[in-house]
N, C-alpha and C. Protein backbone atom coordinates (compact mmCIF):
# COMPACT_ATOMS: atom_id res chain seq x y z
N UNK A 1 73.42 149.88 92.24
CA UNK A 1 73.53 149.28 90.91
C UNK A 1 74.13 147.88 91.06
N UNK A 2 73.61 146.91 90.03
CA UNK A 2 74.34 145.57 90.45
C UNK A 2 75.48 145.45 89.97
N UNK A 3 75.96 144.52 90.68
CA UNK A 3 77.83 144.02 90.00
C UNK A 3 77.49 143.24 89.09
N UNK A 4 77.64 143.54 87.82
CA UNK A 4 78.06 143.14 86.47
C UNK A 4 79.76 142.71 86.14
N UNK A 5 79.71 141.22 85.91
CA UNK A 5 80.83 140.41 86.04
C UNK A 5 81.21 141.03 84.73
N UNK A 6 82.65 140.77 84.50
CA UNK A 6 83.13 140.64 83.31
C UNK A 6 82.93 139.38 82.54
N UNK A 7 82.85 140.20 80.59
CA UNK A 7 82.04 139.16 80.02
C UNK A 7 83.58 137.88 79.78
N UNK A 8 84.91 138.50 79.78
CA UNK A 8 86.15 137.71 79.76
C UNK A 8 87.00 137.96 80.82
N UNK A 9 87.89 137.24 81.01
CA UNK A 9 88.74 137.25 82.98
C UNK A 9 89.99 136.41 82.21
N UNK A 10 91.08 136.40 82.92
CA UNK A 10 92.29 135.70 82.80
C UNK A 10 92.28 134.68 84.06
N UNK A 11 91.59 133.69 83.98
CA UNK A 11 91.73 132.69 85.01
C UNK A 11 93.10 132.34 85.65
N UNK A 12 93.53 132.41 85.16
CA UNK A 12 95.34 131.58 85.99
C UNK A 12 95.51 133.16 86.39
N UNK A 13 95.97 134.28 86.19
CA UNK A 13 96.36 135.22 86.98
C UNK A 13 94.92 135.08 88.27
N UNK A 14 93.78 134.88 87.78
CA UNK A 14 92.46 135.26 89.16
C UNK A 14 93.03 134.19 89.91
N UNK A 15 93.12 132.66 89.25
CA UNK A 15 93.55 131.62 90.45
C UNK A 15 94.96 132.35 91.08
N UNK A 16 95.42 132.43 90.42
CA UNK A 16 96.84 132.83 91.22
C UNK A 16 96.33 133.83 92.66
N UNK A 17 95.24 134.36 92.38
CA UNK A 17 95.20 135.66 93.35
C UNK A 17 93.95 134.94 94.42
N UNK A 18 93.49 133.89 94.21
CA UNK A 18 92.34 132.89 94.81
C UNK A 18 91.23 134.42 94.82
N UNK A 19 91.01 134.59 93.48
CA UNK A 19 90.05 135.78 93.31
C UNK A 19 88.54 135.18 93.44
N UNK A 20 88.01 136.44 94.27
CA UNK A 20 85.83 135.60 94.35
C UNK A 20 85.41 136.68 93.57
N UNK A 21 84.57 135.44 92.79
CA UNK A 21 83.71 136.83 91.89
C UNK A 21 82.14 136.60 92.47
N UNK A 22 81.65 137.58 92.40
CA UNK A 22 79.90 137.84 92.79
C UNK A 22 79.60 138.66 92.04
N UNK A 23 78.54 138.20 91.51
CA UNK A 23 78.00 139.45 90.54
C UNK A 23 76.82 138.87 89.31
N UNK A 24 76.96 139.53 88.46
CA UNK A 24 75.32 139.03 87.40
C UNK A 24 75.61 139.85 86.16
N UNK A 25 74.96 139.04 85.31
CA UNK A 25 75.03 138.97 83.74
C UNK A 25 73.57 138.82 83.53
N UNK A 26 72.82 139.75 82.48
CA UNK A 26 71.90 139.79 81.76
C UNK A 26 71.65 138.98 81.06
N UNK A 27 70.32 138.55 81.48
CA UNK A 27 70.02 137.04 80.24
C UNK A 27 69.89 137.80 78.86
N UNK A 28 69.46 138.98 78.95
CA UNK A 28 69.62 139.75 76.97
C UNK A 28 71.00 139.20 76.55
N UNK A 29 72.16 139.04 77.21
CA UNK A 29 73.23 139.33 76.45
C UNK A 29 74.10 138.24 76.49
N UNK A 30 73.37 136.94 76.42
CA UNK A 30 73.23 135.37 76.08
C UNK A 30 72.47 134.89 74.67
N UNK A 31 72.87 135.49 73.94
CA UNK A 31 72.26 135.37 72.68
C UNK A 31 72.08 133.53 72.00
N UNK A 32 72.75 132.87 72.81
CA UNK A 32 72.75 130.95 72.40
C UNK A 32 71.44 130.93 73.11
N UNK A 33 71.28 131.40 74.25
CA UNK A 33 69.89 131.41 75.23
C UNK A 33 68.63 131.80 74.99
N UNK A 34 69.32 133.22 74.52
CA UNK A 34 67.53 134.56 74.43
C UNK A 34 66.49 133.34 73.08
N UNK A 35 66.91 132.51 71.97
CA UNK A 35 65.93 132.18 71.44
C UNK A 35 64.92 131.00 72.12
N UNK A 36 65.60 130.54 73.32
CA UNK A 36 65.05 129.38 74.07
C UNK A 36 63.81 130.00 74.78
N UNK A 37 64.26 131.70 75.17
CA UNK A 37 63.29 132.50 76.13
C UNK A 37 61.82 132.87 75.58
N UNK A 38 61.26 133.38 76.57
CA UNK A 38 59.65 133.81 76.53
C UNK A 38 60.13 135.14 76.59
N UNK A 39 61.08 135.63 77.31
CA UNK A 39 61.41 136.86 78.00
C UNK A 39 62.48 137.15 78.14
N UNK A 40 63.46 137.93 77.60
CA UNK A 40 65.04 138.08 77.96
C UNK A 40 65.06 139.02 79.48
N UNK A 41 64.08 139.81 79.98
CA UNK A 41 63.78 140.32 81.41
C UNK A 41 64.52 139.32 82.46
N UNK A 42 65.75 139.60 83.16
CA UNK A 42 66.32 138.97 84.40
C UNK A 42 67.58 138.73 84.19
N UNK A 43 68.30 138.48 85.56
CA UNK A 43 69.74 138.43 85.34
C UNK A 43 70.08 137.25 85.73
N UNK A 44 71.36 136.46 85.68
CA UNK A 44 71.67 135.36 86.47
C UNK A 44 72.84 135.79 87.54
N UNK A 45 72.71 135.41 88.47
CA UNK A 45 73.34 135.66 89.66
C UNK A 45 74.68 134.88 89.77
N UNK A 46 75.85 134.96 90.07
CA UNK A 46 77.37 133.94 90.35
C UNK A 46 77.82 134.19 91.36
N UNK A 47 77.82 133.49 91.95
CA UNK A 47 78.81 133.23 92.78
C UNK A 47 80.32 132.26 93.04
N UNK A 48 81.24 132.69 92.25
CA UNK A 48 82.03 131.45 91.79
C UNK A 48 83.53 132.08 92.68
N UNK A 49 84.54 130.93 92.66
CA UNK A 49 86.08 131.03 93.35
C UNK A 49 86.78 130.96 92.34
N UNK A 50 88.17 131.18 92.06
CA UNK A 50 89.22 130.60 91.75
C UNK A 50 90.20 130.58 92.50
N UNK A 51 90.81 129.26 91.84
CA UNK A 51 92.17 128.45 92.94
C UNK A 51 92.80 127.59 91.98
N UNK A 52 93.91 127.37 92.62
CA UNK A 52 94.68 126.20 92.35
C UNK A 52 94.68 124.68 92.89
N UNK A 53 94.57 123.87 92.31
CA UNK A 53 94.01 122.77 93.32
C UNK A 53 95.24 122.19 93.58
N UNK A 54 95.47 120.93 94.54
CA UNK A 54 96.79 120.71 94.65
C UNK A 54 97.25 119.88 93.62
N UNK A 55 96.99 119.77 92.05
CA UNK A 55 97.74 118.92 90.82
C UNK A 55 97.98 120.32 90.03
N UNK A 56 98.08 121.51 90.88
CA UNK A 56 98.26 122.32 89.94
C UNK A 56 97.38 122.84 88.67
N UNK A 57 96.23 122.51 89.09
CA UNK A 57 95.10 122.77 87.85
C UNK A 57 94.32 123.92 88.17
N UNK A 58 94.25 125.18 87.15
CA UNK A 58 93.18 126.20 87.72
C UNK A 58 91.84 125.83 87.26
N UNK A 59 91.32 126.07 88.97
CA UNK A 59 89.97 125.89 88.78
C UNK A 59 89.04 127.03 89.00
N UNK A 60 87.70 126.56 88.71
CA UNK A 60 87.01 127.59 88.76
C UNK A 60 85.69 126.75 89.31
N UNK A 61 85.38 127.12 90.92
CA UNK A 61 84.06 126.58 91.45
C UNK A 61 83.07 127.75 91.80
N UNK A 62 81.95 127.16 91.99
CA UNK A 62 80.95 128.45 91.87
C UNK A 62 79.10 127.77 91.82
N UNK A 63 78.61 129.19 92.06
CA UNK A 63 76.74 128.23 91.15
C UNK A 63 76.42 129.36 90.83
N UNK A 64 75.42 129.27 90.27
CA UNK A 64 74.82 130.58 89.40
C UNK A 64 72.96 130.40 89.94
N UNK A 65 72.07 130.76 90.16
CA UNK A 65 71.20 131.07 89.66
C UNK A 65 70.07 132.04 89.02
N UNK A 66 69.39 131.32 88.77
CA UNK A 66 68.60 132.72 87.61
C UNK A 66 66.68 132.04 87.68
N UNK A 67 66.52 132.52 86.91
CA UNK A 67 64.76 133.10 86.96
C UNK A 67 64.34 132.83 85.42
N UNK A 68 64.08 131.90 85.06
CA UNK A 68 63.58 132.28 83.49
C UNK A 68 61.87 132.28 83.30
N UNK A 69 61.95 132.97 81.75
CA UNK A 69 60.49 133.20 81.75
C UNK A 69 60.59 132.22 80.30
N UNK A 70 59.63 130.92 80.69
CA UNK A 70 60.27 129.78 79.09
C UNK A 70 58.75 129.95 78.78
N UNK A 71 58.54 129.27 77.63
CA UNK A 71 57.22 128.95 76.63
C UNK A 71 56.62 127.52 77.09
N UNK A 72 55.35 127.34 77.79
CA UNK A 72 55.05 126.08 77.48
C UNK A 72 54.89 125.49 76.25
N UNK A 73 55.13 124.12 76.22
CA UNK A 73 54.49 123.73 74.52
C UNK A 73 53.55 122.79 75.05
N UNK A 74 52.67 122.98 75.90
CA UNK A 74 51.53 122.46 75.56
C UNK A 74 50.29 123.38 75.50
N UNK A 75 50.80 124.17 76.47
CA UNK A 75 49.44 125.47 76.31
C UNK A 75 49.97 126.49 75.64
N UNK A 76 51.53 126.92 75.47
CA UNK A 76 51.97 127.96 75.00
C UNK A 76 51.75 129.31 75.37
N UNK A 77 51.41 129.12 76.91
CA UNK A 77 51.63 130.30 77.48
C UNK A 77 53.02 130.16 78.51
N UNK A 78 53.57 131.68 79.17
CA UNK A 78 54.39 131.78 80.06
C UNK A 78 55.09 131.26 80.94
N UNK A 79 55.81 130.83 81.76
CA UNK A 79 55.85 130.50 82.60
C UNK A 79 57.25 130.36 83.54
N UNK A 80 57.45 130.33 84.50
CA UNK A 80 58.57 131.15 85.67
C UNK A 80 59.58 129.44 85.52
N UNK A 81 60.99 129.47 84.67
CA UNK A 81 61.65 128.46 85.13
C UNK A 81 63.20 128.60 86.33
N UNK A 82 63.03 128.48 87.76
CA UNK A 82 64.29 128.56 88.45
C UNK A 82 65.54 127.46 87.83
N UNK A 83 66.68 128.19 88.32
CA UNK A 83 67.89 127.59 87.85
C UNK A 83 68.79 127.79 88.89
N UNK A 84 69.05 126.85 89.84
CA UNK A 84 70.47 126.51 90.78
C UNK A 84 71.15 125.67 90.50
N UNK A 85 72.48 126.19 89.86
CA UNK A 85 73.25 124.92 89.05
C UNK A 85 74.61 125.70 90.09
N UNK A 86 75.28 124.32 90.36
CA UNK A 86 76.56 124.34 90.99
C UNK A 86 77.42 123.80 89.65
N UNK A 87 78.85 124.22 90.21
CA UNK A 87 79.92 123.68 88.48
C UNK A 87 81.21 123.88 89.32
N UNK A 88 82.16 123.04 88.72
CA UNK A 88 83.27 122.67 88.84
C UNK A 88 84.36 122.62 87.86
N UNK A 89 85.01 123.67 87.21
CA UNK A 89 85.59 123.41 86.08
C UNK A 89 87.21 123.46 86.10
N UNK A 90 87.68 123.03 85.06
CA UNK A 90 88.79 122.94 85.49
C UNK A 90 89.69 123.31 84.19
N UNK A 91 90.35 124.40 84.41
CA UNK A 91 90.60 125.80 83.01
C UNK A 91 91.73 125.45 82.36
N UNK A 92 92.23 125.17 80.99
CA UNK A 92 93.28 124.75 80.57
C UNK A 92 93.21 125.17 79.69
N UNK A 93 94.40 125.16 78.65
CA UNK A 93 94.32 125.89 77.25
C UNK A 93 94.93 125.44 76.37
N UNK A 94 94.65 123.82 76.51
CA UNK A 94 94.16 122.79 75.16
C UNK A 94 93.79 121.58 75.29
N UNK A 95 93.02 121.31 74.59
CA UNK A 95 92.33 120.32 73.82
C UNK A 95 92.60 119.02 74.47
N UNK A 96 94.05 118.50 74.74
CA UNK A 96 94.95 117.74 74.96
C UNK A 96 95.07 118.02 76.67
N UNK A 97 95.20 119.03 77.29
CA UNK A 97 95.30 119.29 78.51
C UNK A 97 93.70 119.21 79.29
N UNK A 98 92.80 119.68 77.95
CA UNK A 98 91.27 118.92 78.68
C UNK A 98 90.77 117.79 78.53
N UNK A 99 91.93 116.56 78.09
CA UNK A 99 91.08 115.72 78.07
C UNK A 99 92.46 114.75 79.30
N UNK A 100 93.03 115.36 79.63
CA UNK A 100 94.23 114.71 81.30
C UNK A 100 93.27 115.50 82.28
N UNK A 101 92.36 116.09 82.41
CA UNK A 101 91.81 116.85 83.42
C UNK A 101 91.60 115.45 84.23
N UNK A 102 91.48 115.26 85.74
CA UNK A 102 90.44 115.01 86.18
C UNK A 102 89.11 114.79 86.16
N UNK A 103 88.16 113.72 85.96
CA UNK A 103 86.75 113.48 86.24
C UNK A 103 86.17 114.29 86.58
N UNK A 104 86.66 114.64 87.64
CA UNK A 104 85.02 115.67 88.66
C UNK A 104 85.26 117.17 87.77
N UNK A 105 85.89 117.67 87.23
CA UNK A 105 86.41 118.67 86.66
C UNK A 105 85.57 118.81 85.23
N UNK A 106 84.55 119.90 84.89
CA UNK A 106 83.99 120.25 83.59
C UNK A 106 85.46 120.68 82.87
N UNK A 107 85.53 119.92 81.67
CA UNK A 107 86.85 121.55 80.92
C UNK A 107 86.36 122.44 80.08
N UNK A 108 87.10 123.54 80.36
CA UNK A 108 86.62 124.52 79.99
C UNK A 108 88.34 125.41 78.89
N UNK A 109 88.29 125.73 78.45
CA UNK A 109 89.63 125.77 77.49
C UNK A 109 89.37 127.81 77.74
N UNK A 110 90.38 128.13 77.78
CA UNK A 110 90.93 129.36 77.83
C UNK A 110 91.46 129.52 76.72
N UNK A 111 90.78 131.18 75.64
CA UNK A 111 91.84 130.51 74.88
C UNK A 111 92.40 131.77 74.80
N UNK A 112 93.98 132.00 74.29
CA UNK A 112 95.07 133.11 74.35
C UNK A 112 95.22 133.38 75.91
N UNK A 113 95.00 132.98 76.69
CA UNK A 113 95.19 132.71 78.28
C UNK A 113 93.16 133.74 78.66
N UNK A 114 92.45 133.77 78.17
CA UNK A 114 91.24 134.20 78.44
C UNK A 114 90.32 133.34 78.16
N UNK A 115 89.34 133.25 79.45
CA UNK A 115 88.09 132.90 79.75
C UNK A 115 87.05 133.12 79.57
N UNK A 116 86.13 132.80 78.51
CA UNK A 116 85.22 133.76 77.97
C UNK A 116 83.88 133.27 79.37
N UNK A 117 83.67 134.12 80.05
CA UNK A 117 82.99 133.77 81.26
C UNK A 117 81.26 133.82 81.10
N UNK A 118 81.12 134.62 80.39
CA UNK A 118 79.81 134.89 80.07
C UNK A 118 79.26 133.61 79.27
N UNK A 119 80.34 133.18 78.55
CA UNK A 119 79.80 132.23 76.88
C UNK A 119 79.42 130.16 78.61
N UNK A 120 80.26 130.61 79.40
CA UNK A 120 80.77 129.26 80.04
C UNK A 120 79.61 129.43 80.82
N UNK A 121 79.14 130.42 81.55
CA UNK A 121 77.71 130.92 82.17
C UNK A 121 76.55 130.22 81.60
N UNK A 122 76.55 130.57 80.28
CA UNK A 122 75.50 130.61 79.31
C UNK A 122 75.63 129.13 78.76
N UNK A 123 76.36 128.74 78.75
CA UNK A 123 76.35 127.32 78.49
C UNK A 123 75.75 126.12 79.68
N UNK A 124 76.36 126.83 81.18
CA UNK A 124 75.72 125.86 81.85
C UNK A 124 73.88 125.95 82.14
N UNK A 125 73.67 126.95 81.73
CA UNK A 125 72.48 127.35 82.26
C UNK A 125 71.26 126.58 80.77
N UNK A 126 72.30 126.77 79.59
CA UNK A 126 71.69 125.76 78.30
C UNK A 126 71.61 124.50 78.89
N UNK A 127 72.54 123.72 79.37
CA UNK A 127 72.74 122.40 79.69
C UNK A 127 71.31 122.21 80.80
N UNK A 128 70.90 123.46 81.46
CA UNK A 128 69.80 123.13 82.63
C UNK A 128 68.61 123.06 82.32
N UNK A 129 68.49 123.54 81.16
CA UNK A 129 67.10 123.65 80.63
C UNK A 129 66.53 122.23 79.58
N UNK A 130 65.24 122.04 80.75
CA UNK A 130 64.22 121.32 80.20
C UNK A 130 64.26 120.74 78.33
N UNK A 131 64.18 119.62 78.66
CA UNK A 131 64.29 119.23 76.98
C UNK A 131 62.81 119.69 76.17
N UNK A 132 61.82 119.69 76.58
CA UNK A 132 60.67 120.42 76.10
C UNK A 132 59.88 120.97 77.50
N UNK A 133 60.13 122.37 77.45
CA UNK A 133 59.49 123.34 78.54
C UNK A 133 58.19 122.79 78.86
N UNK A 134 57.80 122.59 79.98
CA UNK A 134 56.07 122.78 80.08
C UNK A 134 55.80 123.19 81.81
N UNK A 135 54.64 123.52 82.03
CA UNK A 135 54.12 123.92 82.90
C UNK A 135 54.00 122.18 83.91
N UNK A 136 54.00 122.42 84.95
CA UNK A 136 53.53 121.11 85.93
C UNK A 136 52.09 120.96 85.61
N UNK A 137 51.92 119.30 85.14
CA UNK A 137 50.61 119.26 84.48
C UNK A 137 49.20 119.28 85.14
N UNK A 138 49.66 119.70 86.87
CA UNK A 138 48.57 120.17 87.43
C UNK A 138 48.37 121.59 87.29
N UNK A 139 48.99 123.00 86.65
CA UNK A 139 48.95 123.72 86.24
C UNK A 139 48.92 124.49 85.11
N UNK A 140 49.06 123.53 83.94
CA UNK A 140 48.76 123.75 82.80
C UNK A 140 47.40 123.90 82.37
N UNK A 141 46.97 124.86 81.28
CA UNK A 141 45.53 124.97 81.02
C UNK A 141 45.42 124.17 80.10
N UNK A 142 46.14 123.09 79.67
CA UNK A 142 45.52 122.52 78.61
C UNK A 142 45.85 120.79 79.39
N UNK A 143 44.34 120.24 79.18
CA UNK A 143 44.76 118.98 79.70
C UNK A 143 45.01 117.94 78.41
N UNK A 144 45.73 116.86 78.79
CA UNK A 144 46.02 115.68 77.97
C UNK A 144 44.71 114.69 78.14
N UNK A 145 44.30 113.80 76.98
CA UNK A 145 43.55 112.95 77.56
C UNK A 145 43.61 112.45 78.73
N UNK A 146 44.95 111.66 79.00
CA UNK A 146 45.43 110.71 80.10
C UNK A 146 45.25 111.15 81.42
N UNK A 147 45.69 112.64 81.60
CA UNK A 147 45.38 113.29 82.77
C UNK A 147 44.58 113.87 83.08
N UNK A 148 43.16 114.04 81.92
CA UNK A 148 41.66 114.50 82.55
C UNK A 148 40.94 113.49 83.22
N UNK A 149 41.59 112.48 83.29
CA UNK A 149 40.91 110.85 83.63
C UNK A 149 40.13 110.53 82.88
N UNK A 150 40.86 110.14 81.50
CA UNK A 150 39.36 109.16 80.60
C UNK A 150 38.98 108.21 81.05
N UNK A 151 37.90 107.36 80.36
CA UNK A 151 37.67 106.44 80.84
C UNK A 151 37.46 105.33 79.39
N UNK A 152 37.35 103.93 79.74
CA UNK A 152 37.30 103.04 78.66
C UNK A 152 36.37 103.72 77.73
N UNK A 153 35.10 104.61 77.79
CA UNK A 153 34.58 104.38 76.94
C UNK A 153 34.77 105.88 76.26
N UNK A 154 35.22 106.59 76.23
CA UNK A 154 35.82 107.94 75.16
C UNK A 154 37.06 107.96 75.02
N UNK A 155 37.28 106.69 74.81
CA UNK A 155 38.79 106.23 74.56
C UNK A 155 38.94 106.20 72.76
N UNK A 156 39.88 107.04 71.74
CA UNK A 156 39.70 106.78 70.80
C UNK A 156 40.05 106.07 70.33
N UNK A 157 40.61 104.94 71.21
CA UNK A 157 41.47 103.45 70.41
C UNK A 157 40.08 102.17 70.60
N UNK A 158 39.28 102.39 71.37
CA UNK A 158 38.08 101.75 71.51
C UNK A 158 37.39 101.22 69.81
N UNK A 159 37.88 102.05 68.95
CA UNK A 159 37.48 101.55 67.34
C UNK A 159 38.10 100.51 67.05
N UNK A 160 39.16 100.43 67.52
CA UNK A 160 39.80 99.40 66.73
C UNK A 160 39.11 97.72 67.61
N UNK A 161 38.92 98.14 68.64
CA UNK A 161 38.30 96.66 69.20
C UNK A 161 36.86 96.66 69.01
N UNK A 162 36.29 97.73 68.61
CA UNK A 162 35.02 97.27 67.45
C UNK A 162 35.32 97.32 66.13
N UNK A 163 35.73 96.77 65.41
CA UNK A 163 36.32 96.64 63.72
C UNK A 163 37.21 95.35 64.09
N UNK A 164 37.56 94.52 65.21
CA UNK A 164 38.18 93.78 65.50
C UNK A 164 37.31 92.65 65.92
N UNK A 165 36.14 92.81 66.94
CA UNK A 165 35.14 92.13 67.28
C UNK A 165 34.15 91.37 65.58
N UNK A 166 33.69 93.28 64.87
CA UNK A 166 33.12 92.50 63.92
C UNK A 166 33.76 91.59 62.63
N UNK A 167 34.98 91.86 62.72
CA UNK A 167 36.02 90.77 61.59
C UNK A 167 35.64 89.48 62.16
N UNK A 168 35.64 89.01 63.38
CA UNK A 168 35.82 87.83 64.19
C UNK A 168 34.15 87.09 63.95
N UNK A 169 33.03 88.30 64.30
CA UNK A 169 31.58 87.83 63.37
C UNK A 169 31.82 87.40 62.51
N UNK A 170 32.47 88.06 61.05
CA UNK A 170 32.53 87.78 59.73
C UNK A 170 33.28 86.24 59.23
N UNK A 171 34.15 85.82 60.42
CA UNK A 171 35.16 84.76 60.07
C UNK A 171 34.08 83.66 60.40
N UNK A 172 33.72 84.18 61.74
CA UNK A 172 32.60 82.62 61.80
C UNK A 172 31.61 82.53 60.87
N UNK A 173 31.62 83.13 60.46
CA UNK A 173 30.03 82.98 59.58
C UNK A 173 30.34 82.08 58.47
């Protein structure tokens, strides 16, 4: 059976213990996600640390990947999107303490000293996804003009430089 992470963790006690988590979360139970999907079918995989870094900040490093099944929008069929995202975050529990973080450090706010791990998962994996899904347009069934190779003359902007030509008749005349 797989290791199913917890969906919340107490980061500063796990850093304290330089705890490794491995394990996987169901894309069903990413509900900010499942409306982006073709398919809620698959899990995402983690592999993440916690530690203390030496400014005293708990962190949380790690990558996740996963398997999605997204919608093209040009043909609007199926199609397989991979996700290897690495992250670096750096866990505090306020507002004010995430914005002294360090640069290289995502913040991520704990709140009542808990980590909602699943919601921080599900967020990076939002951040990875394609601004409009599509298939590689050598694999898509639907071609664009541009990429069936038109040519000048089934070009539909070709009207306007005939309605342009005969104005230019009409002026000389």
């Amino acid at each position: 059976m797989p290791n199913r992470l917890p969906y919340k963790i107490d980061p500063f006690r796990s850093a304290a213990h330089k705890m490794q988590l491995q394990g996987n979360f169901m894309l069903g139970d990413m509900q900010r996600l499942v409306p982006s999907l073709h398919s809620t079918e698959g899990e995402v995989t983690v592999d993440a640390d916690f530690a203390m870094d030496e400014q005293d900040i708990c962190v949380l490093k790690g990558q996740l990947k996963t398997s999605l099944t997204l919608q093209c929008q040009r043909c609007m069929e199926p199609f397989k999107y991979d996700i290897i995202d690495e992250f670096l975050s750096g866990i505090v529990q306020t507002e004010d303490e995430a914005e002294k973080l360090p640069e290289q450090y995502d913040p991520v706010i704990a709140i009542e000293g808990e980590l909602a791990l699943l919601d921080m998962i599900e967020d990076e994996i939002i951040i990875a996804l394609p601004i409009v899904p599509m298939h590689d347009a050598n694999k898509c069934k639907v071609k664009l003009p541009l990429e069936a190779g038109t040519t000048e003359s089934n070009n539909p902007f070709n009207v306007i430089s005939i309605l342009r030509s005969k104005d230019d008749l009409k002026s000389k005349e």
